[in-house]
PDB file of N, CA and C in Angstrom:
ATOM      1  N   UNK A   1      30.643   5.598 -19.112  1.00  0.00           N
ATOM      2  CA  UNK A   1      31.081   5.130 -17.809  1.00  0.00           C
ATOM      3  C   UNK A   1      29.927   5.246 -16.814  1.00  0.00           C
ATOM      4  N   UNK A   2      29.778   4.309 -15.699  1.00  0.00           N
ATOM      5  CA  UNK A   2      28.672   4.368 -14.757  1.00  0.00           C
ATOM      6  C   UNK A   2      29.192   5.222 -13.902  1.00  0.00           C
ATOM      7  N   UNK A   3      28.482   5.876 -13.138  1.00  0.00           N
ATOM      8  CA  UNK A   3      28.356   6.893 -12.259  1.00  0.00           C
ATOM      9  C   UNK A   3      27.737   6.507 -10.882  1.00  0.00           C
ATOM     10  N   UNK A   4      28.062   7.040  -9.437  1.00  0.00           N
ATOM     11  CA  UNK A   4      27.613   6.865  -8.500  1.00  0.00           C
ATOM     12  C   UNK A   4      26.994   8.186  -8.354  1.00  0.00           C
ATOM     13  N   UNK A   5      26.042   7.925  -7.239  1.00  0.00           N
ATOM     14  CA  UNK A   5      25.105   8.640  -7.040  1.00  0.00           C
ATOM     15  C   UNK A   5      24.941   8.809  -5.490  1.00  0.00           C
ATOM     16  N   UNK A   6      25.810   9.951  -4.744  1.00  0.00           N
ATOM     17  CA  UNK A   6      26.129   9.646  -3.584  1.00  0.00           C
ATOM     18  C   UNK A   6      25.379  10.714  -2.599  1.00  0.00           C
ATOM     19  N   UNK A   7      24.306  10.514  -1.308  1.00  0.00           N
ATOM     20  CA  UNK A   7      23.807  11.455  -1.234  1.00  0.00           C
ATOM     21  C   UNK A   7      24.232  11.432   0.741  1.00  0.00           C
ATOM     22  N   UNK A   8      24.732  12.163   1.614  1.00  0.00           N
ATOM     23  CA  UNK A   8      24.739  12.282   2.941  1.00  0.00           C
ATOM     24  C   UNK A   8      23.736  13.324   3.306  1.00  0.00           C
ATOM     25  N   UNK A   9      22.496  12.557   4.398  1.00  0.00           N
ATOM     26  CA  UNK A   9      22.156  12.818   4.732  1.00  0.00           C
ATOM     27  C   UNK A   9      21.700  13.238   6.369  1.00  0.00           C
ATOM     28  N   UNK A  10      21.370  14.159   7.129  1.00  0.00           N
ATOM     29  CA  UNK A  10      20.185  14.583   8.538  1.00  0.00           C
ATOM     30  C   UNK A  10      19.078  14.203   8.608  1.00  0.00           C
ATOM     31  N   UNK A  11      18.360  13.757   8.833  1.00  0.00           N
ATOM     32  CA  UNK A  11      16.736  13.289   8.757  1.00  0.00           C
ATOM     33  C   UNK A  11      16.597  14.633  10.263  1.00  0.00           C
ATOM     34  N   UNK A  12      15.260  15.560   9.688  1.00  0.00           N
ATOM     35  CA  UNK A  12      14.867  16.186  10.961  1.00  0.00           C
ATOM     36  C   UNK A  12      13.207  15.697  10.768  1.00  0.00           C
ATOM     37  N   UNK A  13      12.381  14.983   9.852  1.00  0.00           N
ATOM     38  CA  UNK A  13      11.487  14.751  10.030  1.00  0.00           C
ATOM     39  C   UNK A  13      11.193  13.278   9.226  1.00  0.00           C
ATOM     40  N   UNK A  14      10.989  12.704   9.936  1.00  0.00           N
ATOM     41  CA  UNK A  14      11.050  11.329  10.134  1.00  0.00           C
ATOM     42  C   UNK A  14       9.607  10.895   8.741  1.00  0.00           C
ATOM     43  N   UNK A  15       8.938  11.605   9.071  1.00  0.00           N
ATOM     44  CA  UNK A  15       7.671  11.122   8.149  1.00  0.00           C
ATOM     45  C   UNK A  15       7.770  12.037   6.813  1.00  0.00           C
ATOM     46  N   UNK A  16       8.120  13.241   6.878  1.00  0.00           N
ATOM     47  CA  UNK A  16       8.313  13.699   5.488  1.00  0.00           C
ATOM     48  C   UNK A  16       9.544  12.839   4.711  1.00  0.00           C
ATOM     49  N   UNK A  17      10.569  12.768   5.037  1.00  0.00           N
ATOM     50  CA  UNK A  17      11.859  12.004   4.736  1.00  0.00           C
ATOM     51  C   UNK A  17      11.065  10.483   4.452  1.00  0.00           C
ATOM     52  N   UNK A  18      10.531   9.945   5.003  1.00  0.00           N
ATOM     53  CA  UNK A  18       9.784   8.368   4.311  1.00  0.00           C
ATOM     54  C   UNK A  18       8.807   8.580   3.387  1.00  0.00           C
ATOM     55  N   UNK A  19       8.310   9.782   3.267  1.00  0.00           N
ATOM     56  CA  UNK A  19       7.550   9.635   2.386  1.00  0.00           C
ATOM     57  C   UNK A  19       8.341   9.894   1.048  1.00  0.00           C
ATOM     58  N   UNK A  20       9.109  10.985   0.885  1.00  0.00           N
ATOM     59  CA  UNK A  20      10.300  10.902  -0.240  1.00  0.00           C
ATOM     60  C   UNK A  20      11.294   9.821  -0.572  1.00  0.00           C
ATOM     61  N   UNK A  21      11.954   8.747   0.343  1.00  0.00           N
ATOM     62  CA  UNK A  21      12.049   7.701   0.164  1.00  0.00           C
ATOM     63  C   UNK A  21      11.095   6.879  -0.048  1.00  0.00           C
ATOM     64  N   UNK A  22      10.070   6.566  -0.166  1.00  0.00           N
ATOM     65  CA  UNK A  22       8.935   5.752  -0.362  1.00  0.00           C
ATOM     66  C   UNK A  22       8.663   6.156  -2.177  1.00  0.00           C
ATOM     67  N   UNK A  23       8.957   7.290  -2.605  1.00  0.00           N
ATOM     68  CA  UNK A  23       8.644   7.703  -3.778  1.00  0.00           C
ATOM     69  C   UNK A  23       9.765   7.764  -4.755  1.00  0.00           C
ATOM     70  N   UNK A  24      11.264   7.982  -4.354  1.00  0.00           N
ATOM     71  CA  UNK A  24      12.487   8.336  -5.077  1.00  0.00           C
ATOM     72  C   UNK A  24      12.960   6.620  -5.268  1.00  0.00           C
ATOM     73  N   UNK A  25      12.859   6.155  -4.399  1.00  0.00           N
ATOM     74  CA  UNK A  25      13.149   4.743  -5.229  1.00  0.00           C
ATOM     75  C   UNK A  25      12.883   4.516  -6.632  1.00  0.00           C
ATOM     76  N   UNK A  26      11.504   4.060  -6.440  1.00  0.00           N
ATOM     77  CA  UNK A  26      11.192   3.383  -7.853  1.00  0.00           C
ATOM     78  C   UNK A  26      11.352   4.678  -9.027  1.00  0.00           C
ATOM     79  N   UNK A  27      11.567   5.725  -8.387  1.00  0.00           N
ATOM     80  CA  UNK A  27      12.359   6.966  -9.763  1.00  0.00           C
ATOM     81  C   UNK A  27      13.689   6.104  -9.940  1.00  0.00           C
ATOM     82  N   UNK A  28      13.999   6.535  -9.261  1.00  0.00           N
ATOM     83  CA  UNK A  28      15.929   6.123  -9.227  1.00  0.00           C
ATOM     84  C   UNK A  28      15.955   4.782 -10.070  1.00  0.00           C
ATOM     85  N   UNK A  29      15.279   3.694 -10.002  1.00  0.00           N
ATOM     86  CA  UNK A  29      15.156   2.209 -10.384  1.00  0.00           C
ATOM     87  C   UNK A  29      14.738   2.814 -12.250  1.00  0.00           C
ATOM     88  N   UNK A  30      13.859   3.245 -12.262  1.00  0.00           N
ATOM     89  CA  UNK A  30      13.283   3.540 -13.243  1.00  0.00           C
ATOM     90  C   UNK A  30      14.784   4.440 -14.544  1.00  0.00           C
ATOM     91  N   UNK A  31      15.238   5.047 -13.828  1.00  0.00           N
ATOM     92  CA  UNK A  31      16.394   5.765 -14.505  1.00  0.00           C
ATOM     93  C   UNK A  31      18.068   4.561 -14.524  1.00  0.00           C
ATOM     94  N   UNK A  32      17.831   3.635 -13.928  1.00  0.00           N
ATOM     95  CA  UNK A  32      18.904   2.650 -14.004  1.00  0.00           C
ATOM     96  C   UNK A  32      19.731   2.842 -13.018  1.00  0.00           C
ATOM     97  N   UNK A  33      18.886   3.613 -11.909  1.00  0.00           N
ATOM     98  CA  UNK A  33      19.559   3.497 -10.656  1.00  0.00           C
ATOM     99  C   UNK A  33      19.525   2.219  -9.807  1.00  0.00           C
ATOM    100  N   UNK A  34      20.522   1.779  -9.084  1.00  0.00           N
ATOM    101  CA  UNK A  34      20.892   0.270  -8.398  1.00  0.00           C
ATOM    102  C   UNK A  34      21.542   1.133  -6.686  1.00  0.00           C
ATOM    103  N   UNK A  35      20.907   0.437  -6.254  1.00  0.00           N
ATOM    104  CA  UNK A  35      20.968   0.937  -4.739  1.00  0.00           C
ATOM    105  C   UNK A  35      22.547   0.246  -4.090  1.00  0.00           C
ATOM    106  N   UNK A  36      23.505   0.734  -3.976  1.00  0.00           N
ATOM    107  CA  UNK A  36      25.055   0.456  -3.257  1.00  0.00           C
ATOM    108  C   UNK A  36      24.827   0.258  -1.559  1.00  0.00           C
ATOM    109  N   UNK A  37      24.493   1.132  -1.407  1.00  0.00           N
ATOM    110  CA  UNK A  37      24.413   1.547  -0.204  1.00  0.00           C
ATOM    111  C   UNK A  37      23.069   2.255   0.451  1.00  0.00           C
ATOM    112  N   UNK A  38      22.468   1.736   1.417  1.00  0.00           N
ATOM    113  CA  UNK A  38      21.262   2.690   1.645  1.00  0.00           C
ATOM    114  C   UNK A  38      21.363   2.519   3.377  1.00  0.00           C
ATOM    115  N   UNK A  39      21.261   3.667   3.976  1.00  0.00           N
ATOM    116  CA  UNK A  39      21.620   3.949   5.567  1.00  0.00           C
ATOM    117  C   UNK A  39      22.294   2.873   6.046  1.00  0.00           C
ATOM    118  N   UNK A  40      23.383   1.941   5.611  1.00  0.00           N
ATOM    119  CA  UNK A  40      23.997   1.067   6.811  1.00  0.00           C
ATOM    120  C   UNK A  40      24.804   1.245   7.721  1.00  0.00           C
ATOM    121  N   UNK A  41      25.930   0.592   8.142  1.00  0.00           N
ATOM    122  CA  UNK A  41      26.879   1.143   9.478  1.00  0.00           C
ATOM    123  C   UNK A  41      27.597   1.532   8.408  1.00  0.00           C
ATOM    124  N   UNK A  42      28.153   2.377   8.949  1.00  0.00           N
ATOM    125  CA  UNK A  42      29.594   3.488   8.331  1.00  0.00           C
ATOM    126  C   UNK A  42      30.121   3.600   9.258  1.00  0.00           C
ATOM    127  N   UNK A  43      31.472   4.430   9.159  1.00  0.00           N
ATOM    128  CA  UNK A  43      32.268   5.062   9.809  1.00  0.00           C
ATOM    129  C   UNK A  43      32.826   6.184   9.367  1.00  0.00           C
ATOM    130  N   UNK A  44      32.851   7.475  10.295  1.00  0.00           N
ATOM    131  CA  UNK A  44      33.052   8.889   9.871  1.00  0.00           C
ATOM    132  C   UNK A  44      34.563   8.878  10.247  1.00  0.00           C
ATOM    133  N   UNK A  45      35.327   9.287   9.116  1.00  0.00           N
ATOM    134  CA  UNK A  45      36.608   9.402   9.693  1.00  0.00           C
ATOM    135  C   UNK A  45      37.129  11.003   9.516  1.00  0.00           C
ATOM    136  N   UNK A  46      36.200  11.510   8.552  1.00  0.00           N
ATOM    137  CA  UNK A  46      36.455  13.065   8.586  1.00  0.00           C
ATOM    138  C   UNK A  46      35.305  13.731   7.871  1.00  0.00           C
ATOM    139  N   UNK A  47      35.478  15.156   8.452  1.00  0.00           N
ATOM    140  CA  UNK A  47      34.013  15.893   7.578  1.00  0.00           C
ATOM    141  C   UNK A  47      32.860  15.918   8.826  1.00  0.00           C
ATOM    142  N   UNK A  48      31.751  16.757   8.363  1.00  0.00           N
ATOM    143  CA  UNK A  48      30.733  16.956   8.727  1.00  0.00           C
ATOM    144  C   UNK A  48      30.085  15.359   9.099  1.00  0.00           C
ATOM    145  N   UNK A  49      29.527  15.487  10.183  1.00  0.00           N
ATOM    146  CA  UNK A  49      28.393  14.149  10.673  1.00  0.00           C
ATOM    147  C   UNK A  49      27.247  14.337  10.126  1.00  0.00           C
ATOM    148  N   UNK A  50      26.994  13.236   9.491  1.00  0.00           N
ATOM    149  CA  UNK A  50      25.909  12.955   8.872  1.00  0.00           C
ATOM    150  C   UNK A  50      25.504  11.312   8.798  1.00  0.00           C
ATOM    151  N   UNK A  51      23.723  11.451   9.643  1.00  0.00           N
ATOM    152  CA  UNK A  51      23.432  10.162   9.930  1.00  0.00           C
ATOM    153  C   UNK A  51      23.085   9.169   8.620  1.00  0.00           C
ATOM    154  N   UNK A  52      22.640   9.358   7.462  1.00  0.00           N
ATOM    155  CA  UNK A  52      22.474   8.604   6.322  1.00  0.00           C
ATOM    156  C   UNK A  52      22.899   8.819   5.415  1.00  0.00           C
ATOM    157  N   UNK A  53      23.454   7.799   4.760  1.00  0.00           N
ATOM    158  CA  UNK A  53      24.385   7.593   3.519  1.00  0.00           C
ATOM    159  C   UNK A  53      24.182   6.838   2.453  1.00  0.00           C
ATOM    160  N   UNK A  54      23.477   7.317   1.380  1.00  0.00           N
ATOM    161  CA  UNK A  54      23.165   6.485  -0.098  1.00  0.00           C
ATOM    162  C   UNK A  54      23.837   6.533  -0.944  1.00  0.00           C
ATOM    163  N   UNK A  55      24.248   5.384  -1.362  1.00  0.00           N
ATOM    164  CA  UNK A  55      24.822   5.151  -2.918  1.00  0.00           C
ATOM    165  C   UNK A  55      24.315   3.978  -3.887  1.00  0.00           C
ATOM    166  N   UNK A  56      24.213   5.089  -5.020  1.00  0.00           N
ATOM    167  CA  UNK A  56      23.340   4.068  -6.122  1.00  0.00           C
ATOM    168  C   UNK A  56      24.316   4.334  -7.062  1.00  0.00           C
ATOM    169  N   UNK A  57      24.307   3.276  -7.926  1.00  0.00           N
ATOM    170  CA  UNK A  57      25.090   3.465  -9.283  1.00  0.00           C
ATOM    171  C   UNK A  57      24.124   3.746 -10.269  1.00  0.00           C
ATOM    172  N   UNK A  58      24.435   4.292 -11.483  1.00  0.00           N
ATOM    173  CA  UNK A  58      23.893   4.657 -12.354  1.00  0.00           C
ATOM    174  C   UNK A  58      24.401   4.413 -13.746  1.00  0.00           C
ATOM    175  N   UNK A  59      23.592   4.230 -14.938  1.00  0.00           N
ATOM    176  CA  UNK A  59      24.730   3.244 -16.488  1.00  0.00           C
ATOM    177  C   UNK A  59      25.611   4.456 -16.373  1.00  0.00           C
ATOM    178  N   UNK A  60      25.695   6.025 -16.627  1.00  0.00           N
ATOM    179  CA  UNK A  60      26.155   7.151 -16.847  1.00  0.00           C
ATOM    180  C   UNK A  60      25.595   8.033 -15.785  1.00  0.00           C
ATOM    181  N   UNK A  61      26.778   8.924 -15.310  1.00  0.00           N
ATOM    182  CA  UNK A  61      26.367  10.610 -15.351  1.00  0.00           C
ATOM    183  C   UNK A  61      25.266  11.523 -15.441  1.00  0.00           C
ATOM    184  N   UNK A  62      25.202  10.910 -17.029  1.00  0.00           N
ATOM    185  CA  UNK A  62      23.981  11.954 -17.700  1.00  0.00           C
ATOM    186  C   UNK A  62      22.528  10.897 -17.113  1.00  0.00           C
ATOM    187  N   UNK A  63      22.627   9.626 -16.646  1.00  0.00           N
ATOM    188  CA  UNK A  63      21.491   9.062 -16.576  1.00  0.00           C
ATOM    189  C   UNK A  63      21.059   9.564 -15.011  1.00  0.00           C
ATOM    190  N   UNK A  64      21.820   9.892 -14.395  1.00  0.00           N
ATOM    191  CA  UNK A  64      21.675  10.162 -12.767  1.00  0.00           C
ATOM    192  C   UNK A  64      21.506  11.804 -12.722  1.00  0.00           C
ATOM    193  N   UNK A  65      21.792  12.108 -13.858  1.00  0.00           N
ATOM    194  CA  UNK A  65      21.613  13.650 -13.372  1.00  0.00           C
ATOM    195  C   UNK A  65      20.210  14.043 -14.332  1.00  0.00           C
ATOM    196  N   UNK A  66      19.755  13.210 -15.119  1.00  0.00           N
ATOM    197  CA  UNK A  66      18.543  12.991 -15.600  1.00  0.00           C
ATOM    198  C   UNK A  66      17.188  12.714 -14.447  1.00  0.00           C
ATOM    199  N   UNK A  67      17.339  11.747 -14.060  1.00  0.00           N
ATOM    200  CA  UNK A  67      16.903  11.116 -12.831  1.00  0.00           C
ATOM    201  C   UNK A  67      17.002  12.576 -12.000  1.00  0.00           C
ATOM    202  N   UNK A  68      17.455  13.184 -11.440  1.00  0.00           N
ATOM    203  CA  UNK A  68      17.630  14.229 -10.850  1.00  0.00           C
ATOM    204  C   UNK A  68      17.066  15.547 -11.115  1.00  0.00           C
ATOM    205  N   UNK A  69      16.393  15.852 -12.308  1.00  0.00           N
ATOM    206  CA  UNK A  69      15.773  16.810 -12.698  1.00  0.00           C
ATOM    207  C   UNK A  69      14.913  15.958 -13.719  1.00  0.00           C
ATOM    208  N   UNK A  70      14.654  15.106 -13.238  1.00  0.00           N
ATOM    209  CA  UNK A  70      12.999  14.961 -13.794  1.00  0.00           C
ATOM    210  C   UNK A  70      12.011  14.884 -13.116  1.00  0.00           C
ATOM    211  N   UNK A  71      11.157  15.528 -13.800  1.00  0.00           N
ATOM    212  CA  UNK A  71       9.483  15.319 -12.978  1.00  0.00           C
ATOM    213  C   UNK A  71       8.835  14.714 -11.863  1.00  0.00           C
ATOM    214  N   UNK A  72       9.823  13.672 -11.621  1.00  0.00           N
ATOM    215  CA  UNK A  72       9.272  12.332 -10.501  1.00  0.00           C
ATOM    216  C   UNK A  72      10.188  12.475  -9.203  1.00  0.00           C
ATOM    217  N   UNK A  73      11.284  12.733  -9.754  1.00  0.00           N
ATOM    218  CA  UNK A  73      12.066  12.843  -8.343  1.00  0.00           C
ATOM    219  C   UNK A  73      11.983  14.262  -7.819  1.00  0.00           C
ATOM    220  N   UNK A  74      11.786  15.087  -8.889  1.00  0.00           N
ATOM    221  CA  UNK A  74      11.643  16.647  -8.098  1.00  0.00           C
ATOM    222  C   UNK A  74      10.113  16.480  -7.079  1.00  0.00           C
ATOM    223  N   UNK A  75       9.393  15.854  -7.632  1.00  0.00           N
ATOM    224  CA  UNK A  75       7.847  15.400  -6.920  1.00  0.00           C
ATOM    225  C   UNK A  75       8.401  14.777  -5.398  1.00  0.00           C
ATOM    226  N   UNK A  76       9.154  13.713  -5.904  1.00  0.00           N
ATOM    227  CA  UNK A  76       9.281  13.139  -4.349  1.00  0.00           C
ATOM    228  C   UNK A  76      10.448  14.080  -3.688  1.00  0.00           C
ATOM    229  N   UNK A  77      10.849  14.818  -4.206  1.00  0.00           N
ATOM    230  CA  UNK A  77      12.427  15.924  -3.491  1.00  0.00           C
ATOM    231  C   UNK A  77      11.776  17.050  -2.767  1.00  0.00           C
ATOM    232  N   UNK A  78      10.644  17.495  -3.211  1.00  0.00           N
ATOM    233  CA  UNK A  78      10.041  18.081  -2.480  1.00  0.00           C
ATOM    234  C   UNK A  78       8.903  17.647  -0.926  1.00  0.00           C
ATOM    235  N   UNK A  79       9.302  16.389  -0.314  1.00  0.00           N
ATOM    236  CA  UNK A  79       9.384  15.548   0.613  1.00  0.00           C
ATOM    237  C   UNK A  79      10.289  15.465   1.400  1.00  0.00           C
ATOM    238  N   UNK A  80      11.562  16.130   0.878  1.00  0.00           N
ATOM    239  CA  UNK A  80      12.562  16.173   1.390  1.00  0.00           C
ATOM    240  C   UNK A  80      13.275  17.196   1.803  1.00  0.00           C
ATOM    241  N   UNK A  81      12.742  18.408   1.108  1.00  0.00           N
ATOM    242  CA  UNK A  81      13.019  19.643   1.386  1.00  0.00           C
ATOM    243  C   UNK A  81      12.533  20.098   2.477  1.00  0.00           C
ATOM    244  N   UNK A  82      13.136  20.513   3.480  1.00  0.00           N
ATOM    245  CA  UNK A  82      12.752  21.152   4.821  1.00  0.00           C
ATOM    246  C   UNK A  82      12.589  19.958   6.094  1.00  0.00           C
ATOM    247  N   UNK A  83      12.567  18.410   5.141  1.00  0.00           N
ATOM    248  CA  UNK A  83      12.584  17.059   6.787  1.00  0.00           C
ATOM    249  C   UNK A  83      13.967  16.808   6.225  1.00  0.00           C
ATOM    250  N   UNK A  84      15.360  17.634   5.544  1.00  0.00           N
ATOM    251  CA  UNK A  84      16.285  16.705   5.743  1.00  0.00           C
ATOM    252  C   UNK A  84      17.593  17.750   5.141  1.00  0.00           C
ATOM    253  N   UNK A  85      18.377  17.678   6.109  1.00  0.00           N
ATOM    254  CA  UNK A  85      19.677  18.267   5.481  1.00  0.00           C
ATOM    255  C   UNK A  85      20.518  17.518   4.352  1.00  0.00           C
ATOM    256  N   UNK A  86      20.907  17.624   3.298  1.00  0.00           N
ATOM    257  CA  UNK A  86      21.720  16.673   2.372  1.00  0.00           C
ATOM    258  C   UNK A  86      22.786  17.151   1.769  1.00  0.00           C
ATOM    259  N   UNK A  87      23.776  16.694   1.660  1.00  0.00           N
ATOM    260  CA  UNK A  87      24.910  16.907   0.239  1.00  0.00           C
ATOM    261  C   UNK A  87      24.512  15.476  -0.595  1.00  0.00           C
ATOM    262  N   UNK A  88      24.572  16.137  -2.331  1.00  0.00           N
ATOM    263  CA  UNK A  88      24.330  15.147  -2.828  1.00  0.00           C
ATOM    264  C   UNK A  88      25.053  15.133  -4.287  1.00  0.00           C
ATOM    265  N   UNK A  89      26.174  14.308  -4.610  1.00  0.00           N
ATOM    266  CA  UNK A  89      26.942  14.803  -5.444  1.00  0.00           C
ATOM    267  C   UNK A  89      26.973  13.147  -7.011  1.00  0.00           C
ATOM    268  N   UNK A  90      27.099  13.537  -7.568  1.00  0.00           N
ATOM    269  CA  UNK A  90      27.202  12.370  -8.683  1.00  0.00           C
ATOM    270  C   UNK A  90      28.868  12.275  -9.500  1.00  0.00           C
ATOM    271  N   UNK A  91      29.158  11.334  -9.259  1.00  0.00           N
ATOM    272  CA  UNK A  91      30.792  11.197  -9.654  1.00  0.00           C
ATOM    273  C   UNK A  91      31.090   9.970 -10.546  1.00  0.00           C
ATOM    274  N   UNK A  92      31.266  10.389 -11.887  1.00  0.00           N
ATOM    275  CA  UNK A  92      31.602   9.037 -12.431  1.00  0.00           C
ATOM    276  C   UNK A  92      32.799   8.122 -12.173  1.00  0.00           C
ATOM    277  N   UNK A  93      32.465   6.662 -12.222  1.00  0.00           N
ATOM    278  CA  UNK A  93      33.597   5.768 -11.501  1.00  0.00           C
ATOM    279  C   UNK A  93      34.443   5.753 -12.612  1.00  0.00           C
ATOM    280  N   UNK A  94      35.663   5.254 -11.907  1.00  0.00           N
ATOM    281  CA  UNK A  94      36.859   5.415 -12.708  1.00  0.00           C
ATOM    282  C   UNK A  94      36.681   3.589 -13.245  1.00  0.00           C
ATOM    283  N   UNK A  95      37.161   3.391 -14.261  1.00  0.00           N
ATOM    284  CA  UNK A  95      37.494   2.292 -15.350  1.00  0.00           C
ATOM    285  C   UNK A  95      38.607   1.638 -14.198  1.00  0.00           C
ATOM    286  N   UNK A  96      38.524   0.039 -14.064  1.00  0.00           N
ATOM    287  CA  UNK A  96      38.896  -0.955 -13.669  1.00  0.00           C
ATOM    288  C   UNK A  96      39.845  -0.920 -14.491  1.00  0.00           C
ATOM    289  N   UNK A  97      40.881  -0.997 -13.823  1.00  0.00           N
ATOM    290  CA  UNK A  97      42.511  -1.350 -14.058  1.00  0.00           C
ATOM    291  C   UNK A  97      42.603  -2.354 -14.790  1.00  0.00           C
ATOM    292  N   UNK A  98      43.623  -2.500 -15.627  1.00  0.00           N
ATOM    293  CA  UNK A  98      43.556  -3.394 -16.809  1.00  0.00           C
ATOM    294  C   UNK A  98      44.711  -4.498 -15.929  1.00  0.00           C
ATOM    295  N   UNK A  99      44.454  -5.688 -16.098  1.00  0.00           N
ATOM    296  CA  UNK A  99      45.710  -6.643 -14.788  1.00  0.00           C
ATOM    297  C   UNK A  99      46.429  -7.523 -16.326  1.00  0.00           C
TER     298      UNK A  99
END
């Protein structure tokens, strides 16, 4: 089953945070990540405020949580550590209803 890859984010430093986006892409792409969502308008209807919101799909689970502890994204995650507050959780999608 494919998996989303859902991350809410704070940006407190504008240039460390682009430079980890500038680098976690083409990871994420590389692992069969597909970009859903990347900072557009939302609406908060409950929970903590948080200004950016990514979602990528992924073939599986195991491919996003791969992507996630490998070599390339821990490289660019450490870009991100200390310019950005995040929750970042991976949830596989549920199977399309049979009609």
């Amino acid at each position: 089953m494919s998996a989303l890859w859902i991350a809410h984010v704070n940006v407190l430093n504008a240039d460390s945070y682009g430079q980890y986006a500038k680098l976690a892409g083409p990871v994420i792409a590389a692992h069969g990540g597909v970009f859903l969502a990347r900072a557009t308008r939302y609406v908060r209807l409950e929970g903590a405020e948080r200004e950016r919101h990514v979602v990528a799909r992924f073939p599986s689970v195991e491919a996003a949580e791969a992507c996630y502890h490998s070599p390339e994204y821990q490289a660019a995650l450490a870009h991100a550590i200390g310019a950005s507050e995040r929750d970042l959780v991976i949830v596989e999608e549920t199977p399309p209803a049979a009609e």
